[in-house]
Protein backbone atom coordinates (compact mmCIF):
# COMPACT_ATOMS: atom_id res chain seq x y z
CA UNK A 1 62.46 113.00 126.91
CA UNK A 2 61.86 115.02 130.15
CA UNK A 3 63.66 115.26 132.94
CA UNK A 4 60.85 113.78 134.59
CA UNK A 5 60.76 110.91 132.65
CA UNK A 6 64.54 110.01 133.31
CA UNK A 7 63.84 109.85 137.03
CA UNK A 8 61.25 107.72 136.90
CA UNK A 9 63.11 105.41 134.94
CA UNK A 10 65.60 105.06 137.42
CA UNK A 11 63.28 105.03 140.53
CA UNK A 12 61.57 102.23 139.08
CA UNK A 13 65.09 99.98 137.98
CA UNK A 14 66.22 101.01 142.01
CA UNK A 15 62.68 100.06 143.67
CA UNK A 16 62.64 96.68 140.73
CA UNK A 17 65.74 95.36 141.45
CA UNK A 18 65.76 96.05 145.23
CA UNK A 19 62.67 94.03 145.48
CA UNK A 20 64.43 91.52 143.39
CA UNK A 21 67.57 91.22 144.88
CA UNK A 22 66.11 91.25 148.22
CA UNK A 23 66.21 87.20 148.92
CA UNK A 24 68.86 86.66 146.96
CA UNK A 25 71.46 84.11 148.67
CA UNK A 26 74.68 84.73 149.29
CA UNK A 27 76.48 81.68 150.28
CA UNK A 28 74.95 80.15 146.62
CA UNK A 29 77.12 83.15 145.20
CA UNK A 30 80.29 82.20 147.36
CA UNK A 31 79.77 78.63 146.46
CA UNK A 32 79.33 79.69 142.86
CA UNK A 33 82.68 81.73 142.77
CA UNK A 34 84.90 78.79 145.01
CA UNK A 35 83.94 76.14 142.04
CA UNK A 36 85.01 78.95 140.00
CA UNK A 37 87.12 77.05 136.80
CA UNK A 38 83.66 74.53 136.66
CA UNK A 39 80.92 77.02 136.67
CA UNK A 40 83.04 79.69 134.15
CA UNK A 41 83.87 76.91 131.92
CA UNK A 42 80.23 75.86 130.88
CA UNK A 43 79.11 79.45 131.22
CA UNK A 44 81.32 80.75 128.77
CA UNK A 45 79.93 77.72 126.71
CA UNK A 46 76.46 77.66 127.19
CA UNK A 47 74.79 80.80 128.29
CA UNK A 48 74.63 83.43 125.79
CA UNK A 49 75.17 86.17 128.24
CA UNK A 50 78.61 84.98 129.75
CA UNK A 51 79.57 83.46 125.82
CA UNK A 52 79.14 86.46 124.71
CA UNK A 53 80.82 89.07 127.15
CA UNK A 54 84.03 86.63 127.30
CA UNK A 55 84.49 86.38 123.33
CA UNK A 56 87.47 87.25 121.64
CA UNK A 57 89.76 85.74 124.50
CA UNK A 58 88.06 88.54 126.81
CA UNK A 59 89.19 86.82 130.09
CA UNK A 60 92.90 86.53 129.51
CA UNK A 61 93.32 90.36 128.86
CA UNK A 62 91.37 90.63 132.28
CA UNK A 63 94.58 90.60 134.43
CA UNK A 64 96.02 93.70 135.97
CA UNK A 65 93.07 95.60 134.60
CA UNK A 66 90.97 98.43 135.90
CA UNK A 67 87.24 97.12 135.47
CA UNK A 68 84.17 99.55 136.40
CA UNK A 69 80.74 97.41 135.81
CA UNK A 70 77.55 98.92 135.89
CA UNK A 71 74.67 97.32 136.51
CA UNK A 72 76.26 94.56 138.72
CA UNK A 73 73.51 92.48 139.72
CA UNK A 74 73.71 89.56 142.25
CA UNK A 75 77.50 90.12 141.57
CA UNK A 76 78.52 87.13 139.80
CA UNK A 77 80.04 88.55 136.98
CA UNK A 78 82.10 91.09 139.18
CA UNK A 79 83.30 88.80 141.46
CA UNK A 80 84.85 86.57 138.41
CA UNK A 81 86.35 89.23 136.91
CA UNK A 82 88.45 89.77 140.11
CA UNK A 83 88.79 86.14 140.26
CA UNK A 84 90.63 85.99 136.80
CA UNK A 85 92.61 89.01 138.15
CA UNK A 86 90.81 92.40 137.58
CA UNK A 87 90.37 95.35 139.92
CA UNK A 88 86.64 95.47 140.06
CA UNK A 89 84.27 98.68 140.98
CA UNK A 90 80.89 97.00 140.43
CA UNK A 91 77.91 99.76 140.16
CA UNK A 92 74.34 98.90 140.25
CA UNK A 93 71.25 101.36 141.04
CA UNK A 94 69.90 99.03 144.21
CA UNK A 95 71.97 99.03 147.21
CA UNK A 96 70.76 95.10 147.98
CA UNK A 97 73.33 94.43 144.86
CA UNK A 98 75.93 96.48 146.24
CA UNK A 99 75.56 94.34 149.67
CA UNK A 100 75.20 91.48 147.90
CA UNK A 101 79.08 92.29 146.38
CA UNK A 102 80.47 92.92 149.57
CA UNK A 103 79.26 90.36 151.78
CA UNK A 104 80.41 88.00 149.14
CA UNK A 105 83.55 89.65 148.16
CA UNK A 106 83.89 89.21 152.46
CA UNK A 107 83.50 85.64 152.50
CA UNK A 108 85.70 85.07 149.92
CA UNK A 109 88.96 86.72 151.46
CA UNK A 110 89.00 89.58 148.79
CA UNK A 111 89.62 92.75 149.57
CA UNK A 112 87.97 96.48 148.57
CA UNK A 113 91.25 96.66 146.58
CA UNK A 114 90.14 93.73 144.53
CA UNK A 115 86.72 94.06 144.28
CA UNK A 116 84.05 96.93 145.76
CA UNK A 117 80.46 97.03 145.41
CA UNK A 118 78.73 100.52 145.45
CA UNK A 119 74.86 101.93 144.50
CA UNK A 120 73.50 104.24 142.92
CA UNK A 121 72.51 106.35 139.77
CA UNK A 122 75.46 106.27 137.91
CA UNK A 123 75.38 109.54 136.57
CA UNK A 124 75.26 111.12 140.49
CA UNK A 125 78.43 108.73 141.82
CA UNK A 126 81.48 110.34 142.63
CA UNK A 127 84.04 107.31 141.63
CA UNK A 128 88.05 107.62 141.92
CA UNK A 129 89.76 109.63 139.14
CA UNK A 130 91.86 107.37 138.38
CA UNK A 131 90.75 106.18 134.63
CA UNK A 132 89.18 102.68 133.74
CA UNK A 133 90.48 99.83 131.67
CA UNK A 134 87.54 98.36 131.14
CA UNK A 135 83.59 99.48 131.51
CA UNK A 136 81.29 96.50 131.10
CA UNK A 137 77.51 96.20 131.25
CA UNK A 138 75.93 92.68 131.09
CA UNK A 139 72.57 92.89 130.01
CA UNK A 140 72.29 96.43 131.54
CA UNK A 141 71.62 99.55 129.09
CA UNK A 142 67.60 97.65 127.37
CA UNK A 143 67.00 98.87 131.28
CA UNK A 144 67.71 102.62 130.34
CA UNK A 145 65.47 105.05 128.42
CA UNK A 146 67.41 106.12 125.41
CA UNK A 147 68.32 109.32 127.18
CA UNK A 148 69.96 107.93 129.96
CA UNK A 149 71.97 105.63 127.68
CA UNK A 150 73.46 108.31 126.55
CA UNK A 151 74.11 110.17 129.84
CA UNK A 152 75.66 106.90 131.08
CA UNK A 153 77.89 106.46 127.94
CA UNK A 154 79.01 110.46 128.06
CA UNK A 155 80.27 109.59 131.25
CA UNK A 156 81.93 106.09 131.07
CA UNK A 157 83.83 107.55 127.84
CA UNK A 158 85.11 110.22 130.18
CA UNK A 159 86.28 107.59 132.55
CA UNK A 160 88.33 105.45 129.95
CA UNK A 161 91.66 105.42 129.16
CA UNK A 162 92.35 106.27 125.68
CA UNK A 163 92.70 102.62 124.92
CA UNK A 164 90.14 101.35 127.00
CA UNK A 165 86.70 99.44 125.83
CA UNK A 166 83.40 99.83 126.66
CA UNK A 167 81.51 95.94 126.35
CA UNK A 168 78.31 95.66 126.78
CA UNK A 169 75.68 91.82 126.16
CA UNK A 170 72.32 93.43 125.21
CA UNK A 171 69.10 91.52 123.73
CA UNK A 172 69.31 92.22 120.27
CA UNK A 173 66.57 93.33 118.13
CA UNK A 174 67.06 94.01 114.60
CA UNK A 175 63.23 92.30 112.59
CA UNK A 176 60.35 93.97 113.46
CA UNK A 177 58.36 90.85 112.17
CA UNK A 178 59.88 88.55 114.58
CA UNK A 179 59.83 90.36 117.28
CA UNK A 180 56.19 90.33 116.91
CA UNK A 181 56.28 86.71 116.43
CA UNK A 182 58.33 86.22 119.75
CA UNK A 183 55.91 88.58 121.84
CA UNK A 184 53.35 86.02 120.68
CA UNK A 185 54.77 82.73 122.42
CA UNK A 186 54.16 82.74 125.85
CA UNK A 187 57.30 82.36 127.92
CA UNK A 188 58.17 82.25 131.97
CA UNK A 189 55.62 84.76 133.31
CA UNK A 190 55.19 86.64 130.14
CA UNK A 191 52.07 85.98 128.47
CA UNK A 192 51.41 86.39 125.04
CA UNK A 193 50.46 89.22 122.98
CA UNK A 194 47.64 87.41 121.87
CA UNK A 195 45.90 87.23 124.92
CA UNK A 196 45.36 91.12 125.36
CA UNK A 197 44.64 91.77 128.84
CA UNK A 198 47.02 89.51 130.47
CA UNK A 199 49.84 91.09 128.10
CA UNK A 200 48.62 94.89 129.04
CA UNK A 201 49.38 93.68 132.86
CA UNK A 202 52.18 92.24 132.44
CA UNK A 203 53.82 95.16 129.92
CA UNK A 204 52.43 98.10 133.13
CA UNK A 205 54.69 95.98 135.66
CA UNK A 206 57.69 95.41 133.41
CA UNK A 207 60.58 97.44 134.55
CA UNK A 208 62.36 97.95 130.68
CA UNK A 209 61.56 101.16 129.06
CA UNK A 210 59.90 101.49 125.79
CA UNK A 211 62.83 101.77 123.61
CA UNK A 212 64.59 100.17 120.51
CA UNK A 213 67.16 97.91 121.20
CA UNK A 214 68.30 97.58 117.37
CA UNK A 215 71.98 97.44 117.03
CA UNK A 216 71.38 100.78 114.81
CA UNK A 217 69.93 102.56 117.81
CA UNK A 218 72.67 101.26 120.15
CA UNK A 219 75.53 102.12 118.38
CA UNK A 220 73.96 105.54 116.76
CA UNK A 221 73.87 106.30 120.65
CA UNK A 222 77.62 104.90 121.33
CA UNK A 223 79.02 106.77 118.37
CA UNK A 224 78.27 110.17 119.84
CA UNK A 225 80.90 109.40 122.24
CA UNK A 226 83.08 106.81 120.75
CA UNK A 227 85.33 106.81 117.59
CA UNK A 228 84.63 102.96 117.07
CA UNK A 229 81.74 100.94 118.10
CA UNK A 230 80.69 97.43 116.88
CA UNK A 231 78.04 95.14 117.31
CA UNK A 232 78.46 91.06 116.82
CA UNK A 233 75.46 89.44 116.42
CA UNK A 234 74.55 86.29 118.83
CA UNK A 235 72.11 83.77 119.13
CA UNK A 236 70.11 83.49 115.90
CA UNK A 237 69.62 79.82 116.30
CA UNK A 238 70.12 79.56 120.38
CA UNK A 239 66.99 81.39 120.45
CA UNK A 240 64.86 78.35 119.77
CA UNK A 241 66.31 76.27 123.26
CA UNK A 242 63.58 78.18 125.32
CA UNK A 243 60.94 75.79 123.19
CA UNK A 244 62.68 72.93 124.18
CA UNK A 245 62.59 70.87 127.89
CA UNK A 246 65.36 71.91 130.46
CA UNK A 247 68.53 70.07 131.16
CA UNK A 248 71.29 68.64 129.94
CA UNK A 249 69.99 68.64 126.24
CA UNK A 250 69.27 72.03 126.63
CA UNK A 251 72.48 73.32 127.59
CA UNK A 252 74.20 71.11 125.08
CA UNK A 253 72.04 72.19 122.31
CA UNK A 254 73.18 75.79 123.31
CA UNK A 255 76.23 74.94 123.14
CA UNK A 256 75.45 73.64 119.56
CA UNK A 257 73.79 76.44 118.25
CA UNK A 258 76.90 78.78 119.38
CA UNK A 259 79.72 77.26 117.61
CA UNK A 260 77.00 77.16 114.24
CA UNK A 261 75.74 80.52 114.42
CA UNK A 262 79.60 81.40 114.33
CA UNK A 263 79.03 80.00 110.99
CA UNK A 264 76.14 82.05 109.76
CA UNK A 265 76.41 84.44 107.88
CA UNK A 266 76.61 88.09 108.63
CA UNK A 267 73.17 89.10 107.64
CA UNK A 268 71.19 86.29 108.93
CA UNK A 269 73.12 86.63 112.31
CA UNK A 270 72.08 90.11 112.42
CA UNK A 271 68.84 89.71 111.21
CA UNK A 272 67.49 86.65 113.74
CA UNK A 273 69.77 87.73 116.23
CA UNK A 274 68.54 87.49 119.84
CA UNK A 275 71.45 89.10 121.33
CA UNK A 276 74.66 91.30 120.63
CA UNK A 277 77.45 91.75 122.20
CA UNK A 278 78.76 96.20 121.79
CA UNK A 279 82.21 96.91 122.01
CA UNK A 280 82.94 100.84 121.93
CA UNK A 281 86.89 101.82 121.74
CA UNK A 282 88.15 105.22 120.96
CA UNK A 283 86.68 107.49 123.15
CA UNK A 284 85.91 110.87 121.49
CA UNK A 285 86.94 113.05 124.33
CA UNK A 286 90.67 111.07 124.48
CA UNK A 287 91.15 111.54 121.28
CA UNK A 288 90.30 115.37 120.87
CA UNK A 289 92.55 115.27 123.70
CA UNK A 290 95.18 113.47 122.01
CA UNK A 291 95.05 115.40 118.61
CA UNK A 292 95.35 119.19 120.65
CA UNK A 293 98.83 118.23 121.78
């Protein structure tokens, strides 16, 4: 891809999500994080983005850590990974997340030791040199062309410690055929497929490249950079609660169709997968490091 055609892509995530983040309220963040225990404990149950990025007792090793996120977002995520006793940096390409972060982070009593918003393109920020535990993305890199994925990774493996982890929650794509079933059911403000025109508008305004987002092609990027890489396979059957009414049965259907999918096996979880969590460890440049001593 041209150079060209990485700088659009992230002109067009910084002028998306500063236009989305613009009205976003802050005290509703504040409140979120001061019910903290409530809110994380049905997240981490329910919605496949938080289930998935806190598997595998993911909170508890949390404490003391070094954290770098990128792609922050309304801050959420960043702010309760300081609350469960991280040292957050949390990156995102608009500068309305980055104030978002701090006015929150204000409110809250916690300091820019505990927790510091900052914006910009990733690949351009001058950070600390002290290395990372921890680099997270929560449904971040589907917003990257395949080029810039692997700028971003080449760097965040760079900023790891030799035992660190790179997590990131990504949609998962892994059956052609259903994927062109799902672009056919209309959903939110995405029409479908079917209905030509109305899908042409709505593909020129979406802000996520045209790219595969097939575990293959995620961790065929990751594995330039990192010794091990992984991806676990969520949401097979959680996928069907967007055809069902909100609410309460919703959420406790989700929470359902986590603990069976857990029971599926491997290649149906990977095959109807909606999402994925990717867990990179090893990063190449700490161990060529490590081996020329």
């Amino acid at each position: 891809m041209r150079v060209a055609d990485t700088t659009e892509n992230v002109r067009e995530n910084e002028q998306h999500y500063d236009q989305s983040y613009r009205d976003v309220n802050v005290d509703e963040i504040v409140n979120v994080v001061e019910n903290f225990e409530a809110f994380f404990d049905d997240a981490v149950r329910t919605d496949t983005s938080w289930y998935g990025m806190y598997m595998d007792g993911f909170a508890e090793r949390l404490k003391g850590k070094r954290v770098l996120e990128l792609g922050c977002g309304n801050g959420v995520n960043a702010l309760a990974m300081s609350v469960l006793g991280a040292q957050v940096v949390a990156v995102d390409i608009s500068s309305e997340s980055a104030r978002i972060v701090n006015q929150a982070a204000e409110r809250l009593g916690f300091g820019r030791e505990r927790v510091q918003g900052m914006s910009g393109d990733f690949t351009a920020l001058n950070l600390e040199e002290e290395p990372f535990d921890c680099i997270v993305g929560k449904a971040f890199l589907h917003h990257l062309t395949e080029e810039l994925e692997r700028e971003y990774l080449g760097k965040a493996a760079g900023m790891l410690k030799p035992d660190g982890e790179a997590r990131f929650f990504e949609p998962a794509e892994n059956s052609p055929t259903l994927d062109a079933l799902r672009w056919m059911v209309p959903v939110r403000n995405r029409p479908s497929s079917l209905n030509k025109k109305a899908f042409a508008n709505w593909k020129a305004s979406d802000p996520h490249p045209d790219r595969s987002n097939s575990s293959h092609t995620y961790l065929k990027n990751a594995g330039l950079y990192f010794e091990d890489v992984k991806a676990i396979s969520l949401g097979s059957i959680e996928r069907f609660h967007k055809l069902l009414p909100g609410g309460s049965f919703n959420r406790k259907y989700r929470r359902w169709a986590h603990r069976v999918d857990a029971r599926m096996p491997i290649w149906f979880r990977h095959k109807f997968a909606r999402s994925q969590l990717l867990v990179y460890r090893n990063p190449k440049l700490a161990v060529a490091n490590r081996d020329s001593l």
